[in-house]
N, C-alpha and C. Protein backbone atom coordinates (compact mmCIF):
# COMPACT_ATOMS: atom_id res chain seq x y z
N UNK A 1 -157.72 -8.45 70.77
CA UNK A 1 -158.01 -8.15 69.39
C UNK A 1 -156.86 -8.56 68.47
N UNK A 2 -155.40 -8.25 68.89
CA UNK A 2 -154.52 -8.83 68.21
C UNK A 2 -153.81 -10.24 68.47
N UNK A 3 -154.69 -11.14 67.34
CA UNK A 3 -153.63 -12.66 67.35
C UNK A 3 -152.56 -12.79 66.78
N UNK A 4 -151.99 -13.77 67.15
CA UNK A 4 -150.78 -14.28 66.29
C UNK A 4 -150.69 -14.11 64.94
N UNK A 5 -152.17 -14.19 64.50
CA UNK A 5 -151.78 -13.62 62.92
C UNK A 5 -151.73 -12.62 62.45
N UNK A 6 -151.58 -11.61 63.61
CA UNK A 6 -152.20 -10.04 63.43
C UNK A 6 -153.34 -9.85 63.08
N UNK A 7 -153.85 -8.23 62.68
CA UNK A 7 -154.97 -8.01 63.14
C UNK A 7 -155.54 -7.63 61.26
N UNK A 8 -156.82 -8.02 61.34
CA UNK A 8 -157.72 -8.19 59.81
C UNK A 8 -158.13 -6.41 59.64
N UNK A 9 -158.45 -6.42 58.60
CA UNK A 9 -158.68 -5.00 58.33
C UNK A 9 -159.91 -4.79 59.09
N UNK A 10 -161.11 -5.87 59.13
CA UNK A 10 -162.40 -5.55 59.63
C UNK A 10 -161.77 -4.92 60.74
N UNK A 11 -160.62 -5.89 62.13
CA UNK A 11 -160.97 -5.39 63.34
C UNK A 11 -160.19 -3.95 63.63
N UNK A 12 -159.37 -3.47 62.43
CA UNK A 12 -158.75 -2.41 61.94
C UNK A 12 -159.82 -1.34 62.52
N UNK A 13 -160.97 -1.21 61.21
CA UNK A 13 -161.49 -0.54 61.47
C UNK A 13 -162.45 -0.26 62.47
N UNK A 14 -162.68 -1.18 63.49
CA UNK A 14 -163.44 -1.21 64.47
C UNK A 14 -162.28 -0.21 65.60
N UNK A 15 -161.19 -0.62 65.34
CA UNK A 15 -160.46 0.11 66.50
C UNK A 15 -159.98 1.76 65.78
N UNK A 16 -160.25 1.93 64.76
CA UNK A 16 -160.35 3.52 64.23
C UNK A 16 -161.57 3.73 64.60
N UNK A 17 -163.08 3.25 64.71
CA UNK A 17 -163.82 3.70 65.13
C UNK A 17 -163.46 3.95 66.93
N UNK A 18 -162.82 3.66 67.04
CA UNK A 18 -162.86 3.84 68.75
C UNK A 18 -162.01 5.24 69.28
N UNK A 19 -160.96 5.53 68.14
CA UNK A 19 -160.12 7.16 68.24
C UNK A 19 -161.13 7.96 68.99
N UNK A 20 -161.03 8.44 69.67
CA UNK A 20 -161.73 9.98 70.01
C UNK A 20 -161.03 10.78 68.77
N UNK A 21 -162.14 11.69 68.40
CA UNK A 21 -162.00 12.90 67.89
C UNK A 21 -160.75 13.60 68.01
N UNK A 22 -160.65 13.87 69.36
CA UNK A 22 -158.97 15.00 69.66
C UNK A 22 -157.77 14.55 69.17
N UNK A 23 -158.08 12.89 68.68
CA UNK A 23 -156.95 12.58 68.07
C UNK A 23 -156.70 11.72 66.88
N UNK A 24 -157.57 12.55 66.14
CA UNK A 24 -158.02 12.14 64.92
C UNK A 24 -156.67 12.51 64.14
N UNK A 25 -156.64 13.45 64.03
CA UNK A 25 -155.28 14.51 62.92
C UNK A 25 -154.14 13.60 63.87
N UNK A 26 -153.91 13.04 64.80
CA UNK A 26 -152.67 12.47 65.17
C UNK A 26 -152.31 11.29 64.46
N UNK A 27 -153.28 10.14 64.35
CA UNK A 27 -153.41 9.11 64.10
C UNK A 27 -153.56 9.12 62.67
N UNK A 28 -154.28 9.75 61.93
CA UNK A 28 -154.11 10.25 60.29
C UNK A 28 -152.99 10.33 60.00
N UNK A 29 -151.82 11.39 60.61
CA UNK A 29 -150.89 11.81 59.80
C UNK A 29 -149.55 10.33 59.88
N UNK A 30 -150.10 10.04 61.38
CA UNK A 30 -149.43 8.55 61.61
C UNK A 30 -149.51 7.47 60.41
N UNK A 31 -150.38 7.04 59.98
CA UNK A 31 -151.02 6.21 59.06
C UNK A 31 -150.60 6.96 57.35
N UNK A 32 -150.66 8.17 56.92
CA UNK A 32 -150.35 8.48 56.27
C UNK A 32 -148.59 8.23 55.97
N UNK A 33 -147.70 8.38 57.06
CA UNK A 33 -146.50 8.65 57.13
C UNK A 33 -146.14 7.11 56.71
N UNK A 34 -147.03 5.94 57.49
CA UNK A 34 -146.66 4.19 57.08
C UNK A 34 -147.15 4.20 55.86
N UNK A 35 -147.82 4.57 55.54
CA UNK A 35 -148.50 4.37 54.13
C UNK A 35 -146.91 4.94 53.20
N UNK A 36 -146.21 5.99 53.06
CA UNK A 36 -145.78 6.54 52.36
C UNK A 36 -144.55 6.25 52.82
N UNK A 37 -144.05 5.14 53.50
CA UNK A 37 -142.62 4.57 54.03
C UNK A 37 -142.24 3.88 52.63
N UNK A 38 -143.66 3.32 52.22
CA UNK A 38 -142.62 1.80 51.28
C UNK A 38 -142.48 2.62 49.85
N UNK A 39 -142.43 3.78 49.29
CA UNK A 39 -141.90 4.39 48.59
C UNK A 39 -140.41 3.98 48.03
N UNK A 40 -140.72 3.74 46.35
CA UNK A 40 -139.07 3.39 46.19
C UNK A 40 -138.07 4.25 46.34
N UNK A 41 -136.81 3.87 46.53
CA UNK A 41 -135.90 5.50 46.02
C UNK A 41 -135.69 5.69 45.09
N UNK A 42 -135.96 7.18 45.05
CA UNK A 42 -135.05 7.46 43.69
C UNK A 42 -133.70 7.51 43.14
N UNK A 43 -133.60 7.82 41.80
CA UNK A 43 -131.92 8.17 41.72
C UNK A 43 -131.53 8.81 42.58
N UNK A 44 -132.10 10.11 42.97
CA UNK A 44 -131.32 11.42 43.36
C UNK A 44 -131.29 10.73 45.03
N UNK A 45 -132.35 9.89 45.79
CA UNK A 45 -132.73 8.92 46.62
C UNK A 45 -130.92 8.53 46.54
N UNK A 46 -130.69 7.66 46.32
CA UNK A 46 -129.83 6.57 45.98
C UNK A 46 -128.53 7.47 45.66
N UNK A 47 -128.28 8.52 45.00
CA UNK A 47 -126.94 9.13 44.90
C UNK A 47 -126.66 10.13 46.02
N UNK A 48 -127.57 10.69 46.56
CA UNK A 48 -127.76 11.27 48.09
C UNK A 48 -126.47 10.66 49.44
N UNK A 49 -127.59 9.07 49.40
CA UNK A 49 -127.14 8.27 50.13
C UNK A 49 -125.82 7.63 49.99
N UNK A 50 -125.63 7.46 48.48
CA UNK A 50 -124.28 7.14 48.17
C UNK A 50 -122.78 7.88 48.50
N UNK A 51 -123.12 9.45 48.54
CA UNK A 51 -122.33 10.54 49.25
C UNK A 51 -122.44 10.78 50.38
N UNK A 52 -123.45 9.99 51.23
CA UNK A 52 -123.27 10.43 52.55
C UNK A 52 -122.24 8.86 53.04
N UNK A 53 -122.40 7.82 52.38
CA UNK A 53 -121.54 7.01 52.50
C UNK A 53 -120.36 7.38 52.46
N UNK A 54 -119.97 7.68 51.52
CA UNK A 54 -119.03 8.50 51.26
C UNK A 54 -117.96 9.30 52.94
N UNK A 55 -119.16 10.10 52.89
CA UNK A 55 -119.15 11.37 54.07
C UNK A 55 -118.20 10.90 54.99
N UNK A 56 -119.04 9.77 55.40
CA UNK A 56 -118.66 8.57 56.71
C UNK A 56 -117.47 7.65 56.66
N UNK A 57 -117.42 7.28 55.66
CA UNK A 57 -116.73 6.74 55.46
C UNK A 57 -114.81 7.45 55.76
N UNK A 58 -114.50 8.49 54.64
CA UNK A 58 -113.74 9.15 54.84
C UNK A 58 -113.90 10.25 56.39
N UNK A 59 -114.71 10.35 56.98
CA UNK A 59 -114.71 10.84 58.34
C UNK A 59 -114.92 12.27 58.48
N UNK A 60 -115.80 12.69 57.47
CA UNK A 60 -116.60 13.91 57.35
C UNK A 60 -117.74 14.31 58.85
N UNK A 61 -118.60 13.04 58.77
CA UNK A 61 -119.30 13.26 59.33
C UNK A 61 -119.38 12.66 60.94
N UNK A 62 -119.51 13.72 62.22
CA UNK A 62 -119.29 13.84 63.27
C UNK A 62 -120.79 13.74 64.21
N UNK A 63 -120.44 12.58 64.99
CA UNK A 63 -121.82 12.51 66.48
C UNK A 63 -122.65 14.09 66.24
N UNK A 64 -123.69 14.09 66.22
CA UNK A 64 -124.19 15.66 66.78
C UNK A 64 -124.20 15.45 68.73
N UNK A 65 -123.62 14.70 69.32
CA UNK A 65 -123.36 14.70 70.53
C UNK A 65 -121.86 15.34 70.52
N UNK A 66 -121.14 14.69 70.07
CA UNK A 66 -119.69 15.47 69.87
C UNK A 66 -120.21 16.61 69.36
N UNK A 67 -120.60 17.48 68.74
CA UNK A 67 -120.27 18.81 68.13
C UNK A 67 -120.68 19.83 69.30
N UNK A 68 -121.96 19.21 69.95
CA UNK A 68 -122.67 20.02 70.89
C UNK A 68 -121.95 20.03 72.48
N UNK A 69 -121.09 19.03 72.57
CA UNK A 69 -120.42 18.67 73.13
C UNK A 69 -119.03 19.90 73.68
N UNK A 70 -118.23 20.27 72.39
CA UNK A 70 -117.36 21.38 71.68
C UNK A 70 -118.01 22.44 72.29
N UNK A 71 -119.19 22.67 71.53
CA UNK A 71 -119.78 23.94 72.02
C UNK A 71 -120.45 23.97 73.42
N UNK A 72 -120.23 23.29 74.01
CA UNK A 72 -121.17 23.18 75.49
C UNK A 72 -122.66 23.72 75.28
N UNK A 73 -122.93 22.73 74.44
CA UNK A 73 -124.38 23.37 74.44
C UNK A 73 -125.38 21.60 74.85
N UNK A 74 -126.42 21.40 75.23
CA UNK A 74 -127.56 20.33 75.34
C UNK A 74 -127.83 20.25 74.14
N UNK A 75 -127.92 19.06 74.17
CA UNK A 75 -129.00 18.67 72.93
C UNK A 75 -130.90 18.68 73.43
N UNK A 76 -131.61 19.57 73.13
CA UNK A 76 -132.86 19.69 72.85
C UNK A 76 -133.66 18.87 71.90
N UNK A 77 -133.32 18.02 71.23
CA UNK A 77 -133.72 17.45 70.22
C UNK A 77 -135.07 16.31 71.13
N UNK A 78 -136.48 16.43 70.80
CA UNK A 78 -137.20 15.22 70.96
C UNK A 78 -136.06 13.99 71.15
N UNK A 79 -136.70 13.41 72.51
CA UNK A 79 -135.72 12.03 73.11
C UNK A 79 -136.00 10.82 71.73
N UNK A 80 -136.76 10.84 70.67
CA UNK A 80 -136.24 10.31 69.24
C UNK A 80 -135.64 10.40 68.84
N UNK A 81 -135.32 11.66 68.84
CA UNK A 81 -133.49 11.69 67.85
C UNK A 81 -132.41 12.08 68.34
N UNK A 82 -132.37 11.59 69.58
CA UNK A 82 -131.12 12.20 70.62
C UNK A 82 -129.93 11.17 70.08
N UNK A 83 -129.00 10.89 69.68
CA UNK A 83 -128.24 9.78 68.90
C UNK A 83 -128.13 9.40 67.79
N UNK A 84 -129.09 10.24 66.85
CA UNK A 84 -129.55 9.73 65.18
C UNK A 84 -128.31 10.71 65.01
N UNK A 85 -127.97 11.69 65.47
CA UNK A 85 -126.79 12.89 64.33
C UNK A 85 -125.96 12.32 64.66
């Protein structure tokens, strides 16, 4: 179904018709979440990020592997964000 040119909206929706039910609300909130990625930033967006530059830069901000590390504790975090802190 998917060519080189990727896939057309028709065969889009042929393969949403194919979801089972049980995972309807999965695949929605999925699609909702890409839909609402290409959002511009805002100021507050953009001055946020500018202080966490900041953060890093001057050496505020620490691995959440190092901290948990200190405390002998595991990281529990979904294997997605095991490395993002």
């Amino acid at each position: 179904m998917l060519e080189d040119d990727g896939m057309t909206r028709a065969e889009l929706h042929e393969l949403v018709d194919e979801i089972p039910d049980e995972r309807l609300d999965s695949v929605a909130a999925f699609l909702i979440e890409v839909v609402e990625e290409d959002e511009p930033l805002t100021n507050d967006d953009i001055a946020g990020l500018t202080e966490s530059e900041g953060d890093v830069a001057a050496g505020r901000i620490r691995p959440m592997s190092d901290v948990l590390g200190e405390l002998r504790l595991s990281d529990t975090r979904p294997s997605g964000r095991q490395g993002a802190g």
